[in-house]
C-alpha atoms as a PDB file:
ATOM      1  CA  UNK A   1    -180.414  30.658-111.091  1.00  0.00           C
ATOM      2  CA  UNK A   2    -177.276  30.872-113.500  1.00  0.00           C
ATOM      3  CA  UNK A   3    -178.396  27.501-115.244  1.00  0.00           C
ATOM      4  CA  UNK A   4    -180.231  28.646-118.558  1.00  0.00           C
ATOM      5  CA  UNK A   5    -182.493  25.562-118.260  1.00  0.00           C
ATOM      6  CA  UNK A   6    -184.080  26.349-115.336  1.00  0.00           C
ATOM      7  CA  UNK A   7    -187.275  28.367-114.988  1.00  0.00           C
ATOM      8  CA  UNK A   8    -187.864  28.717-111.554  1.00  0.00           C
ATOM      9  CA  UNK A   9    -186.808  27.826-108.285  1.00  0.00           C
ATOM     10  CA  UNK A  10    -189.558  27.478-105.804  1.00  0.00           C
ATOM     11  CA  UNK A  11    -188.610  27.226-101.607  1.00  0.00           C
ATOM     12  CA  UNK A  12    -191.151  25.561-100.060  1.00  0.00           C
ATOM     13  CA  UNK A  13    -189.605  26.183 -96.951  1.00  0.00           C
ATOM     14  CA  UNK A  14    -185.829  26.499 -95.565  1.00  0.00           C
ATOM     15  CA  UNK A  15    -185.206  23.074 -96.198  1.00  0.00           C
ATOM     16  CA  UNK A  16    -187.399  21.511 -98.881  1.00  0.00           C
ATOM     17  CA  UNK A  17    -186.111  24.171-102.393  1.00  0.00           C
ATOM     18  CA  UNK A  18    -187.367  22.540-105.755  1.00  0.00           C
ATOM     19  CA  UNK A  19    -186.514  24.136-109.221  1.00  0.00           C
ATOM     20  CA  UNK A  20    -188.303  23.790-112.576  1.00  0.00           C
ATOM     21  CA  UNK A  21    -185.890  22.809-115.208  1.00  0.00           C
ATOM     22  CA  UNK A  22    -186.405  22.222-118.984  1.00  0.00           C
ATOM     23  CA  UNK A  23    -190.370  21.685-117.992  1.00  0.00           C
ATOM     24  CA  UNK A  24    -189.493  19.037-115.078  1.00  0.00           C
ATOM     25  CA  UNK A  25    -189.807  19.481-111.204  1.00  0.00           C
ATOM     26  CA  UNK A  26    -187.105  18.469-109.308  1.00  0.00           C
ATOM     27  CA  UNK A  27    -185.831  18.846-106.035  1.00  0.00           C
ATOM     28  CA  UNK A  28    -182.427  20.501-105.161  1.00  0.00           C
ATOM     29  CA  UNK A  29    -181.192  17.419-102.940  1.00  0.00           C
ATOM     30  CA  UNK A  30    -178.696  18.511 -99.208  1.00  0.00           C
ATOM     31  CA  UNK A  31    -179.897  22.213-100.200  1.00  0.00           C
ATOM     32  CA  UNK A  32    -180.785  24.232 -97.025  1.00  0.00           C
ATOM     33  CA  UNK A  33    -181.140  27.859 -96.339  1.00  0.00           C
ATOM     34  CA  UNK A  34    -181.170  29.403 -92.719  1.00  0.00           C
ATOM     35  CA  UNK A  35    -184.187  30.056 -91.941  1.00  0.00           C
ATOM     36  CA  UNK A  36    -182.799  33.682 -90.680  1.00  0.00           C
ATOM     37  CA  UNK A  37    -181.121  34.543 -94.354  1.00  0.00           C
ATOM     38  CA  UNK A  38    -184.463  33.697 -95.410  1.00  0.00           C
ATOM     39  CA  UNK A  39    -186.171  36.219 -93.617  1.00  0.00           C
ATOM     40  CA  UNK A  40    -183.720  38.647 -93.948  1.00  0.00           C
ATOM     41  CA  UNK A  41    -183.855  37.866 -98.141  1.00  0.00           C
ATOM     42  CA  UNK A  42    -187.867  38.760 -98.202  1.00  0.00           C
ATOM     43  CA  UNK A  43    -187.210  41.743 -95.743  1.00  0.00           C
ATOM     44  CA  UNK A  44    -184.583  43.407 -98.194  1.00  0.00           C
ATOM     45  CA  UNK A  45    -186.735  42.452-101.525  1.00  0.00           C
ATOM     46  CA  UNK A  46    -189.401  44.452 -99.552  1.00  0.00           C
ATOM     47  CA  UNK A  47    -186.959  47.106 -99.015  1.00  0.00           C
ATOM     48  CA  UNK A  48    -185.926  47.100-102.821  1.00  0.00           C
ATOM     49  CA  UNK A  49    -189.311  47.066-104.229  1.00  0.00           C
ATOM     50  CA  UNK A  50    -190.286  50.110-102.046  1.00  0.00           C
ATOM     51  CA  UNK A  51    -193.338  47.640-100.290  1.00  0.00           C
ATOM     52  CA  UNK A  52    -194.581  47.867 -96.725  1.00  0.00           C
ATOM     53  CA  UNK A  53    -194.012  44.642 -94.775  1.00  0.00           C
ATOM     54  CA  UNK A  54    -196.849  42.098 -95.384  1.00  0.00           C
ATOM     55  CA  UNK A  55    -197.030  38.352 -94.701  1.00  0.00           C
ATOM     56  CA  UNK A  56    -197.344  38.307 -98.849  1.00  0.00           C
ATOM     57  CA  UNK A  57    -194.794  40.079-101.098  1.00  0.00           C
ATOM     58  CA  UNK A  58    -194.704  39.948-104.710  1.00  0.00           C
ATOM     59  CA  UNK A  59    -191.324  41.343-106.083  1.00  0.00           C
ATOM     60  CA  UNK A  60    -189.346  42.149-109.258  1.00  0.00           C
ATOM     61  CA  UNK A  61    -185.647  42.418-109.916  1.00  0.00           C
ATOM     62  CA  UNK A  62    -184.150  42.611-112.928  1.00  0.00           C
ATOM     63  CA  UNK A  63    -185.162  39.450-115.263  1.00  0.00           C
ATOM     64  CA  UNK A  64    -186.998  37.640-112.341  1.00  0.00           C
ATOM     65  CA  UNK A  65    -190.451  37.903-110.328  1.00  0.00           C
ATOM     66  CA  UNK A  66    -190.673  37.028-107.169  1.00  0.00           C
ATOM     67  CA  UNK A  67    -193.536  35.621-104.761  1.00  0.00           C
ATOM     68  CA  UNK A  68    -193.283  35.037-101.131  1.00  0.00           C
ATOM     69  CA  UNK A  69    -195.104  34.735 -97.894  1.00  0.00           C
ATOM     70  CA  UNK A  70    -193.951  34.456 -94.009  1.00  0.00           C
ATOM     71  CA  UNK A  71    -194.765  32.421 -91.406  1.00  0.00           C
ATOM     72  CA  UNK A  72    -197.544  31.391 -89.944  1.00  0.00           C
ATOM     73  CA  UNK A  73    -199.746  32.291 -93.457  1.00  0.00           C
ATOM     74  CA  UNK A  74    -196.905  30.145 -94.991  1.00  0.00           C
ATOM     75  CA  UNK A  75    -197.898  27.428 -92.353  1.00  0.00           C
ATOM     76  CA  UNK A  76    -194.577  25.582 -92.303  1.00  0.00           C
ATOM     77  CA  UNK A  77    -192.147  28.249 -92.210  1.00  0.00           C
ATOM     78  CA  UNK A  78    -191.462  31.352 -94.593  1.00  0.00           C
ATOM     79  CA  UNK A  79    -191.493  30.391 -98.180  1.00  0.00           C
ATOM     80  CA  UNK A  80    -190.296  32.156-101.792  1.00  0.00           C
ATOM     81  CA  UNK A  81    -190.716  31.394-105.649  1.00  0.00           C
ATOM     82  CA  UNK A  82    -188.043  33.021-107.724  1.00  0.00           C
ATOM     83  CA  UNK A  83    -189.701  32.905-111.623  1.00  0.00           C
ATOM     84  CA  UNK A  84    -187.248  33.730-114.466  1.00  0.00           C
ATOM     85  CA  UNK A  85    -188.500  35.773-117.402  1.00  0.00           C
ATOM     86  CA  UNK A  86    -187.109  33.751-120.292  1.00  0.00           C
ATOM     87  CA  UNK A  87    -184.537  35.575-122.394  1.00  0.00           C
ATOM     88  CA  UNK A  88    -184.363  32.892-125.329  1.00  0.00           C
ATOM     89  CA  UNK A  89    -186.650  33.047-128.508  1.00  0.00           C
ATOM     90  CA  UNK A  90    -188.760  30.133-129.309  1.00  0.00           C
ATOM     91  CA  UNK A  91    -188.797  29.371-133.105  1.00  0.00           C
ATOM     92  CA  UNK A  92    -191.476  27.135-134.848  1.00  0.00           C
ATOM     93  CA  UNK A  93    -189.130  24.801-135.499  1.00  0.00           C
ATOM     94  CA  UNK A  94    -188.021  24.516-131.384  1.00  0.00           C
ATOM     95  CA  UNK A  95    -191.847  23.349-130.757  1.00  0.00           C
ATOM     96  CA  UNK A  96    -191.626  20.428-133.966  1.00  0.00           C
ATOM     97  CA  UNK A  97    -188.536  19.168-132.308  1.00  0.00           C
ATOM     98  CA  UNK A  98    -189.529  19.040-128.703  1.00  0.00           C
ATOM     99  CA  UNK A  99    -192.688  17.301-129.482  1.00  0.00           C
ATOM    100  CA  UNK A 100    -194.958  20.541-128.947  1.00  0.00           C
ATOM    101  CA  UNK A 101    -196.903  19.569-132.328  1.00  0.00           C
ATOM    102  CA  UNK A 102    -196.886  16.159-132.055  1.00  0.00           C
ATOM    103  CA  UNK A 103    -200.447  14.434-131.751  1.00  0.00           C
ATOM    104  CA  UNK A 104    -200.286  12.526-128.588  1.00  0.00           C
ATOM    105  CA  UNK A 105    -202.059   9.041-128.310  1.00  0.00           C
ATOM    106  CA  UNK A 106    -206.063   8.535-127.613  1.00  0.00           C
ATOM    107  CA  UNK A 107    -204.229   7.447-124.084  1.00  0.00           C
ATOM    108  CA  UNK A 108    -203.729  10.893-122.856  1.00  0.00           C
ATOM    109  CA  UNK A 109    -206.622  12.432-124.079  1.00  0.00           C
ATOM    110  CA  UNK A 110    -209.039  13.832-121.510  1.00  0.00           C
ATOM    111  CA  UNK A 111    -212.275  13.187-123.195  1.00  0.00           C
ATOM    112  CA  UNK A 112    -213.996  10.143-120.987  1.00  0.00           C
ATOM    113  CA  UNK A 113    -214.192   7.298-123.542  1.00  0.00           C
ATOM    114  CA  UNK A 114    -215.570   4.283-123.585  1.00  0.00           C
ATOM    115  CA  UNK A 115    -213.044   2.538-121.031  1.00  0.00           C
ATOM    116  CA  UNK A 116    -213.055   5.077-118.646  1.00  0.00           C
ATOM    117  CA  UNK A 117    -217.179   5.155-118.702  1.00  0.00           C
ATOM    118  CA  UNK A 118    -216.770   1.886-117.166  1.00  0.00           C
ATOM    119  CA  UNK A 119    -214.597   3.065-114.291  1.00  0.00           C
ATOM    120  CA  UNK A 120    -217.387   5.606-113.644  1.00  0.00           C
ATOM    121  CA  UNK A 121    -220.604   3.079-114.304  1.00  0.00           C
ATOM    122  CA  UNK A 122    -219.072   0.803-111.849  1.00  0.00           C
ATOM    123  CA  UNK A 123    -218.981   3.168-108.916  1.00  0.00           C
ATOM    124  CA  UNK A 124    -222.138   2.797-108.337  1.00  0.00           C
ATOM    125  CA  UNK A 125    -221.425  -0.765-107.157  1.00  0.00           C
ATOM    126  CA  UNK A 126    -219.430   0.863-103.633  1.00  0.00           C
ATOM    127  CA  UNK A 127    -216.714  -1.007-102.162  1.00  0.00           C
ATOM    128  CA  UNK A 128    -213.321  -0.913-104.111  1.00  0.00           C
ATOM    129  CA  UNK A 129    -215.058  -0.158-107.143  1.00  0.00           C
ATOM    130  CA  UNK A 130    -216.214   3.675-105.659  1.00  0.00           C
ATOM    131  CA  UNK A 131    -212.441   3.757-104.615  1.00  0.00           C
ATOM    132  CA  UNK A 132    -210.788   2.924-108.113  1.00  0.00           C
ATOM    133  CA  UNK A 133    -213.416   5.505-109.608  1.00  0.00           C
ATOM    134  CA  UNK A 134    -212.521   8.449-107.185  1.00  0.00           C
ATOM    135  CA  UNK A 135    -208.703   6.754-107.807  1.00  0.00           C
ATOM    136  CA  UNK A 136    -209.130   7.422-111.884  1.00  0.00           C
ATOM    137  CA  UNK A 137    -210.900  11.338-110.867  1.00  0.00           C
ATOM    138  CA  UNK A 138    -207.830  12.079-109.098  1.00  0.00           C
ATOM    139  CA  UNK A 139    -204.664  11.125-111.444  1.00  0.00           C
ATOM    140  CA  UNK A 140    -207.204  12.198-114.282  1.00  0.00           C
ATOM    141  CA  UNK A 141    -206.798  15.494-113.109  1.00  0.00           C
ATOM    142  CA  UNK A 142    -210.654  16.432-112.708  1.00  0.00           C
ATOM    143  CA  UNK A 143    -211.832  19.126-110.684  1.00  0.00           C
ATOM    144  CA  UNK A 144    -213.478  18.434-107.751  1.00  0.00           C
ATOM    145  CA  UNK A 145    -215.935  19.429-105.261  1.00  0.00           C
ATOM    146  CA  UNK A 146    -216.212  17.910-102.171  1.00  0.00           C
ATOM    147  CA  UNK A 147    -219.261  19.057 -99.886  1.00  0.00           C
ATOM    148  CA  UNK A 148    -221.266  17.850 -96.327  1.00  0.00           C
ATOM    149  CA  UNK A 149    -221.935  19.354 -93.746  1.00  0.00           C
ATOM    150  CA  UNK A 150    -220.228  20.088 -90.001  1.00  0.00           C
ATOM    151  CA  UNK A 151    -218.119  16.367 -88.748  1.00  0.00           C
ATOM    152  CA  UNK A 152    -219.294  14.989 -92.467  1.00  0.00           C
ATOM    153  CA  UNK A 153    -215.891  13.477 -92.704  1.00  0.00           C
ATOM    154  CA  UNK A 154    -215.053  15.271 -95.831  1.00  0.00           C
ATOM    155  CA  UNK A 155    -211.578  16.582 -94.897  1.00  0.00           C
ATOM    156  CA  UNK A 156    -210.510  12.976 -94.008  1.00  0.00           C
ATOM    157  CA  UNK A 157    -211.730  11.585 -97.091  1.00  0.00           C
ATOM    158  CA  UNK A 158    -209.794  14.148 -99.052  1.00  0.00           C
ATOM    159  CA  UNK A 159    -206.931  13.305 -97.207  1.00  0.00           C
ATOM    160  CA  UNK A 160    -206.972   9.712 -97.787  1.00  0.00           C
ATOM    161  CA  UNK A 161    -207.782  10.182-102.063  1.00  0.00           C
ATOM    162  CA  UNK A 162    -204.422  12.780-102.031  1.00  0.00           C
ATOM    163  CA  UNK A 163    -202.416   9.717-102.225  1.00  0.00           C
ATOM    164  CA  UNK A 164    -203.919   8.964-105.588  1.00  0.00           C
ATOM    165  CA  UNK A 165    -201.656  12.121-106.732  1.00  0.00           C
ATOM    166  CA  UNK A 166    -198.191  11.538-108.134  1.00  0.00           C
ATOM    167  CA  UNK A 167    -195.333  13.092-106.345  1.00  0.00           C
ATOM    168  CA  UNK A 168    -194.225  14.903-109.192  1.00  0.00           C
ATOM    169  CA  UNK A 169    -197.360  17.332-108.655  1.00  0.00           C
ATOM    170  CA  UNK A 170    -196.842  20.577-107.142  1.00  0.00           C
ATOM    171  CA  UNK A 171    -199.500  21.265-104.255  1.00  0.00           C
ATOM    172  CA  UNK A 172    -200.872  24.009-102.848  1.00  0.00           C
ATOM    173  CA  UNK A 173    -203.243  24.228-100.001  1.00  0.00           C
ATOM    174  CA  UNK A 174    -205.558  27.412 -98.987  1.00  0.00           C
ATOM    175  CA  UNK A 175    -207.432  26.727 -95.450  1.00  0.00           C
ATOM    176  CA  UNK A 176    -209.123  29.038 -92.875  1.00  0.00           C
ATOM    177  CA  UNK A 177    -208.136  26.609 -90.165  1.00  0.00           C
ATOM    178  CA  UNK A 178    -205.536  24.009 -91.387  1.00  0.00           C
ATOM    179  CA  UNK A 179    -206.652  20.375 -91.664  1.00  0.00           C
ATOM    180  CA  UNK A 180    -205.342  19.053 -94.559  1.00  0.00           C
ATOM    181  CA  UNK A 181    -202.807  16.436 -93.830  1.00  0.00           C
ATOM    182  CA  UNK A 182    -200.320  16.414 -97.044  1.00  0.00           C
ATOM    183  CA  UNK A 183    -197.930  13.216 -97.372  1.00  0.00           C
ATOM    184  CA  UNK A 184    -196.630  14.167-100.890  1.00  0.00           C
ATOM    185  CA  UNK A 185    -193.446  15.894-100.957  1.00  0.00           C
ATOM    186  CA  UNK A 186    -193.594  18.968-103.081  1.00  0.00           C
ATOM    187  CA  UNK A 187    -196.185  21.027-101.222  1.00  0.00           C
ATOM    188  CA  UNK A 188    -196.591  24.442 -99.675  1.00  0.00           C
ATOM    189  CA  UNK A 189    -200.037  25.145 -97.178  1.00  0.00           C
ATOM    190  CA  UNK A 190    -201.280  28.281 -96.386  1.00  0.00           C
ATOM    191  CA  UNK A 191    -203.403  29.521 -93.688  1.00  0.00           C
ATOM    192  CA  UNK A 192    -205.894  32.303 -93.950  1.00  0.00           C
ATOM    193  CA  UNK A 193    -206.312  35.130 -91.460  1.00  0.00           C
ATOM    194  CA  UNK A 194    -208.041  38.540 -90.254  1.00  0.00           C
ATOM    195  CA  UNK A 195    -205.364  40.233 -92.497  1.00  0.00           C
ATOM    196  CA  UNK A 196    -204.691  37.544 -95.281  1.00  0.00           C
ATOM    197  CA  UNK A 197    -208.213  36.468 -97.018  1.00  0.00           C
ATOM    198  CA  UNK A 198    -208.542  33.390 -98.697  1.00  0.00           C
ATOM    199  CA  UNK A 199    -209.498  35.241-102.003  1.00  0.00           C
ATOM    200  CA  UNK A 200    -205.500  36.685-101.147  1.00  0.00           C
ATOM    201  CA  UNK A 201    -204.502  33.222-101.010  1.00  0.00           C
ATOM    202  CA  UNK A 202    -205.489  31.864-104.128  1.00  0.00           C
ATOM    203  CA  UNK A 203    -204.612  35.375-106.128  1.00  0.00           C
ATOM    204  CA  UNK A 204    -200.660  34.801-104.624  1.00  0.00           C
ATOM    205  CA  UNK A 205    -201.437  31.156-105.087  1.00  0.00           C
ATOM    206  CA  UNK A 206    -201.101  31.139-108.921  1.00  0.00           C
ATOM    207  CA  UNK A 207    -197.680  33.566-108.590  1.00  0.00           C
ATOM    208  CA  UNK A 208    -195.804  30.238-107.179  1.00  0.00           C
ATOM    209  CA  UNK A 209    -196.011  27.384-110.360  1.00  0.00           C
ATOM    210  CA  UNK A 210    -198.905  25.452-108.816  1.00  0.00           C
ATOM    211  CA  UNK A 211    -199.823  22.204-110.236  1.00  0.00           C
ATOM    212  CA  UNK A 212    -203.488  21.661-108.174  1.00  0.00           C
ATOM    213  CA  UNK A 213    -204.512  24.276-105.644  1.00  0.00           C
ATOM    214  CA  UNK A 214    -207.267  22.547-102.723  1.00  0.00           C
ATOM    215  CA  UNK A 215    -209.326  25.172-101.027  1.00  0.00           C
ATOM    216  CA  UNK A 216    -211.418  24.267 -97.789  1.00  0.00           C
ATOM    217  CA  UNK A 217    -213.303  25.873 -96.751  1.00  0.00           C
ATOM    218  CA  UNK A 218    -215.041  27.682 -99.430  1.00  0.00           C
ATOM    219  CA  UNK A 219    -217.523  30.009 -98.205  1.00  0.00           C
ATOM    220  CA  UNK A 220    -217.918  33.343 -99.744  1.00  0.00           C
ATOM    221  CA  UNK A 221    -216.555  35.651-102.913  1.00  0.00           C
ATOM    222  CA  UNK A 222    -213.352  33.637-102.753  1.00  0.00           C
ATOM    223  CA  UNK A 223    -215.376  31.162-105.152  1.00  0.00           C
ATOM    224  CA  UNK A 224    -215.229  33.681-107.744  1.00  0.00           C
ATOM    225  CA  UNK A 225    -211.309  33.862-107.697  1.00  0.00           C
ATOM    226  CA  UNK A 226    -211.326  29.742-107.537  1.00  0.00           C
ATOM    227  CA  UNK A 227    -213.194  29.297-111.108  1.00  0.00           C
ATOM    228  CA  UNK A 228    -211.213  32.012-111.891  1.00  0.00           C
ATOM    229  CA  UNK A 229    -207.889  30.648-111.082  1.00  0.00           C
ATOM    230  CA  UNK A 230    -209.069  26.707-112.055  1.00  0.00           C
ATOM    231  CA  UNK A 231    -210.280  28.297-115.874  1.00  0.00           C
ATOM    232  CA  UNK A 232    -206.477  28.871-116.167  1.00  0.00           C
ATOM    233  CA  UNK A 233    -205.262  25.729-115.669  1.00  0.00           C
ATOM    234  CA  UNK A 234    -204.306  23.466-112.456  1.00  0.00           C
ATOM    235  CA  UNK A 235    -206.869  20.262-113.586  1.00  0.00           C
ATOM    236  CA  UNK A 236    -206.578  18.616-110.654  1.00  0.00           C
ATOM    237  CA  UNK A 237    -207.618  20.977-108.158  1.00  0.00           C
ATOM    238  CA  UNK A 238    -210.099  20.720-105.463  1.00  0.00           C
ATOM    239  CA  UNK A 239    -212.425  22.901-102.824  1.00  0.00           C
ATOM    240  CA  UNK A 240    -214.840  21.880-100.134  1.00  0.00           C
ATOM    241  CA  UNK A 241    -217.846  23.416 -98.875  1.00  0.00           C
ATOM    242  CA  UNK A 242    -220.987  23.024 -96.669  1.00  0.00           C
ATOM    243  CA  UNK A 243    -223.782  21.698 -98.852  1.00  0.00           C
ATOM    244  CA  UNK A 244    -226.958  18.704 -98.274  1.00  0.00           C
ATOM    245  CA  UNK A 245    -226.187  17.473-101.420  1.00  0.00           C
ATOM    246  CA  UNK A 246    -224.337  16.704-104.775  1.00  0.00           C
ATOM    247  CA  UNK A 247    -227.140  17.864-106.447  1.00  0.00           C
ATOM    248  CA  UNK A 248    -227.190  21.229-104.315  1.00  0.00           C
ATOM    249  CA  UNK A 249    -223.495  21.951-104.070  1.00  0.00           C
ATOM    250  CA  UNK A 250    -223.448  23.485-107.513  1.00  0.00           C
ATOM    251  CA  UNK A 251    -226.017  26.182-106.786  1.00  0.00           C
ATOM    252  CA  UNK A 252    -224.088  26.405-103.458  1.00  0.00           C
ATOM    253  CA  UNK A 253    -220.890  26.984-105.014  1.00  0.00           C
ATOM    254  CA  UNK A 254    -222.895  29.577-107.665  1.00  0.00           C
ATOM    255  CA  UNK A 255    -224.661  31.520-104.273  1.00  0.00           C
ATOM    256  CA  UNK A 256    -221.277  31.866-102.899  1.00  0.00           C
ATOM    257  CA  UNK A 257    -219.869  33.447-106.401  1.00  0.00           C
ATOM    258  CA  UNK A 258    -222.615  35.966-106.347  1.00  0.00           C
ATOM    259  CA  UNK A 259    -220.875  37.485-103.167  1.00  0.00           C
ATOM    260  CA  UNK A 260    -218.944  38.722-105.314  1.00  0.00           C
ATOM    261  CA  UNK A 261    -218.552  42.198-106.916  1.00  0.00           C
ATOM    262  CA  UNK A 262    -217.709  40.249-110.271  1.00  0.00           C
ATOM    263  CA  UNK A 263    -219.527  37.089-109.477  1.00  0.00           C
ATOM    264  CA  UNK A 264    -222.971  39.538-109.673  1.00  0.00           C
ATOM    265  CA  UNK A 265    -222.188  40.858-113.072  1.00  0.00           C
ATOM    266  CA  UNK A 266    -222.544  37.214-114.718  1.00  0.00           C
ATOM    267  CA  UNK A 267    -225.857  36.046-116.537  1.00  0.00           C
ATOM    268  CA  UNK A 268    -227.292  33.070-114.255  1.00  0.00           C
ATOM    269  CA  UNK A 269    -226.653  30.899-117.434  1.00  0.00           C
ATOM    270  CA  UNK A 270    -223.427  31.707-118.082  1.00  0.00           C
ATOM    271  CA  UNK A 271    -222.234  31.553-114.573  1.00  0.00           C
ATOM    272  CA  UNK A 272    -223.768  28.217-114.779  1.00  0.00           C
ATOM    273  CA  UNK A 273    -222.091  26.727-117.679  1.00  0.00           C
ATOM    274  CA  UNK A 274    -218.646  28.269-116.247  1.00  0.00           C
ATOM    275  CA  UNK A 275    -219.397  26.469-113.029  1.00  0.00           C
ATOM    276  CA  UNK A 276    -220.253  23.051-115.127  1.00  0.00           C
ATOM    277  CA  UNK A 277    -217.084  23.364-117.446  1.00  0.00           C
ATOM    278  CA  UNK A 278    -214.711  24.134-114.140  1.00  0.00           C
ATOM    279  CA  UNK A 279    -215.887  21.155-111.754  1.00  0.00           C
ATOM    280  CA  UNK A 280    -216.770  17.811-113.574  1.00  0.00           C
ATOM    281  CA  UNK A 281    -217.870  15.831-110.196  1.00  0.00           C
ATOM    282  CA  UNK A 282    -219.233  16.881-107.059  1.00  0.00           C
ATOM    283  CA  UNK A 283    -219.074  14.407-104.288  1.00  0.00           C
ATOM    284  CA  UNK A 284    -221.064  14.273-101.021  1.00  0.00           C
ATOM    285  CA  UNK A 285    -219.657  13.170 -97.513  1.00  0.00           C
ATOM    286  CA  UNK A 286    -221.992  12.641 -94.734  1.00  0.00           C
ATOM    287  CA  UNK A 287    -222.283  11.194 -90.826  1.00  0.00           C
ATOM    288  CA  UNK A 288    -224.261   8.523 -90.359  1.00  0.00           C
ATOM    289  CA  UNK A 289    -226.921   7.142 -87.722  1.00  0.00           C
ATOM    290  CA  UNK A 290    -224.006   4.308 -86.790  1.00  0.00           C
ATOM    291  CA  UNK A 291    -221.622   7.122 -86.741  1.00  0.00           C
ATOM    292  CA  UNK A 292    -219.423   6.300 -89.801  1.00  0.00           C
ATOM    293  CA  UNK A 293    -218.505   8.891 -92.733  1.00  0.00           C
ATOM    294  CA  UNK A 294    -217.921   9.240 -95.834  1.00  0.00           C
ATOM    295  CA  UNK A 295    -218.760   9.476 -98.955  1.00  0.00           C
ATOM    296  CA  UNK A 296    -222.908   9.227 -99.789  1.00  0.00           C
ATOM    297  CA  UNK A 297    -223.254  10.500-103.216  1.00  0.00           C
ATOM    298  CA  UNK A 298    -220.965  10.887-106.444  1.00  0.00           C
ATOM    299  CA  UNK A 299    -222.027  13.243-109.334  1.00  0.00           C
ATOM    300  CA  UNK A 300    -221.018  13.600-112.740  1.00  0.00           C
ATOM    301  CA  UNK A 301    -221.524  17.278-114.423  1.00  0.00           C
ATOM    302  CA  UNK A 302    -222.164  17.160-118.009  1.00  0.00           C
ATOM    303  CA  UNK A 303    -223.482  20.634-118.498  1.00  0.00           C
ATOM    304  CA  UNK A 304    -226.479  23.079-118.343  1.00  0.00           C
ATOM    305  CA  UNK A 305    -229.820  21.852-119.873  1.00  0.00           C
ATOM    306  CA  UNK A 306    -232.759  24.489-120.069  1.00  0.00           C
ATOM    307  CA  UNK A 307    -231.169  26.508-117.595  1.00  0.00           C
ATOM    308  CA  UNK A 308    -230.356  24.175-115.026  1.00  0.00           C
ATOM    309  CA  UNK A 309    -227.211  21.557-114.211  1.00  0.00           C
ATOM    310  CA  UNK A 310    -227.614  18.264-115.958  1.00  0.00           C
ATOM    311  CA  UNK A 311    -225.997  15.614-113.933  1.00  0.00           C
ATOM    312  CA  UNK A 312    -225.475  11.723-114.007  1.00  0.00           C
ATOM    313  CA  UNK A 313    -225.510  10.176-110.361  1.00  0.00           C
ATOM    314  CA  UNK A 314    -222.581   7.983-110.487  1.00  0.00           C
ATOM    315  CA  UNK A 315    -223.201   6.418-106.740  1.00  0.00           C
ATOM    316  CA  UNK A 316    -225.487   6.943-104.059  1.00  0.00           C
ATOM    317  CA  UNK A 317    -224.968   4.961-100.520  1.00  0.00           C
ATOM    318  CA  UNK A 318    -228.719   4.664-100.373  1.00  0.00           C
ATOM    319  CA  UNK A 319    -229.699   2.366-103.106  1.00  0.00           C
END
């Protein structure tokens, strides 16, 4: 924490610390804390900051906030993000020379041209050329919503696209039973609870420098706190929920925000377009006669039209 370059050091668990210095993730290689002194550490921050004992703390001390969470909500052992408040003034002139103002190339631009239409037009072929297009979704840091029903095969499709995500990418995973099978190494899953909601989860979620936050299963007011948490950055990010459809998950997802206390206040319309600027495809898993699953439908949002979501159907299993 003495190094002025670094922001924030995040411990995923005991063994596995990464920090965030000058803007890049990085892991603190041989770096192990006992798993005891870690427990001890969130038990005297408690202490400190005059808190009852909770599986979720969040913490001051002077010049730094703190986030943690015990085991089992932190599934794989008790886990801690230490944030620095930054002491040093940023001039104008800091942001021309690190690039801040610079106009980046067409390249990184998020707008879907041309090129990337044809990723999406293809999909509709199935086969490798469905795979390249959810491929392109994924390391283009879309939103996502993955629906189906009960044994739809959703949560094994999401596992398998997660290796479309670069390793770089800080993950965080919010379950009410944990399925989610993460390979990538900078990660930190949580598990929800009678105590702990998943509307909890995703609040203390955005305290610990996620890149992309998954959420499965979504199935109440927690969908408020999810747009709420997405319109604030994470691109990238994904939820599941129970739906027949593409074409019905978004008024799924939109039924589920209107459990909400907030979610009830919002004009139909406007909840709509919030809904259509947060999640750009909705795809469908489903079981079949033969007993495979997967994916059966692929949707495009591209707004709200008289009222109602306008969508492009990208692929469809049944031709």
């Amino acid at each position: 924490m003495a190094d002025p370059e670094t922001n924030e050091i995040m411990i995923n668990r005991h063994d596995v610390v990464y920090r965030e210095r000058r803007g890049v993730m990085e892991r603190i290689e041989g770096l192990a804390i006992a798993p005891a002194a870690l427990d001890t550490a969130i038990t005297v921050l408690t202490n400190i900051n005059d808190k009852d004992q909770a599986p979720l703390l969040d913490a001051r001390l002077p010049g730094l906030r703190i986030a943690a969470a015990r085991f089992p909500v932190s599934i794989h052992g008790d886990m801690m993000s230490i944030r620095k408040h930054s002491v040093r003034r940023i001039a104008l002139d800091d942001y021309v020379r690190n690039g801040a103002f610079a106009v980046l190339p067409a390249s990184q631009n998020r707008f879907i041209g041309r090129q990337d239409r044809t990723v999406l037009d293809h999909a509709a072929e199935g086969g490798e050329a469905l795979m390249r297009c959810l491929q392109w979704i994924m390391r283009q840091r879309y939103n996502i919503v993955f629906s189906g029903g009960t044994s739809s095969g959703k949560t094994t499709l999401l596992n398998a696209l997660l290796e479309a995500i670069p390793e770089s990418d800080r993950i965080v995973t919010i379950e009410d039973t944990a399925e989610l099978k993460i390979a990538l190494p900078n990660f930190v899953s949580f598990e929800a609870n009678q105590n702990i909601t998943i509307r909890n989860l995703i609040k203390f979620a955005l305290r610990i420098r996620p890149d992309r936050i998954f959420v499965g299963e979504v199935r109440g007011a927690e969908a408020f706190d999810l747009v709420e948490a997405l319109n604030t950055g994470h691109d990238g990010s994904i939820c599941t929920l129970h739906a027949t459809s593409a074409d019905e998950a978004p008024y799924k997802l939109e039924s589920y925000i209107r459990m909400s206390e907030e979610g009830r206040l919002i004009a139909t319309e406007d909840l709509r377009k919030k809904i259509a600027s947060t999640f750009r495809f909705f795809l469908h898993a489903d079981r079949q006669g033969d007993g495979t699953r997967g994916p059966v439908e692929l949707r495009e949002v591209l707004g709200v039209e008289d009222g109602r979501y306008k969508t492009r159907l990208l692929f469809s299993r049944f031709a």
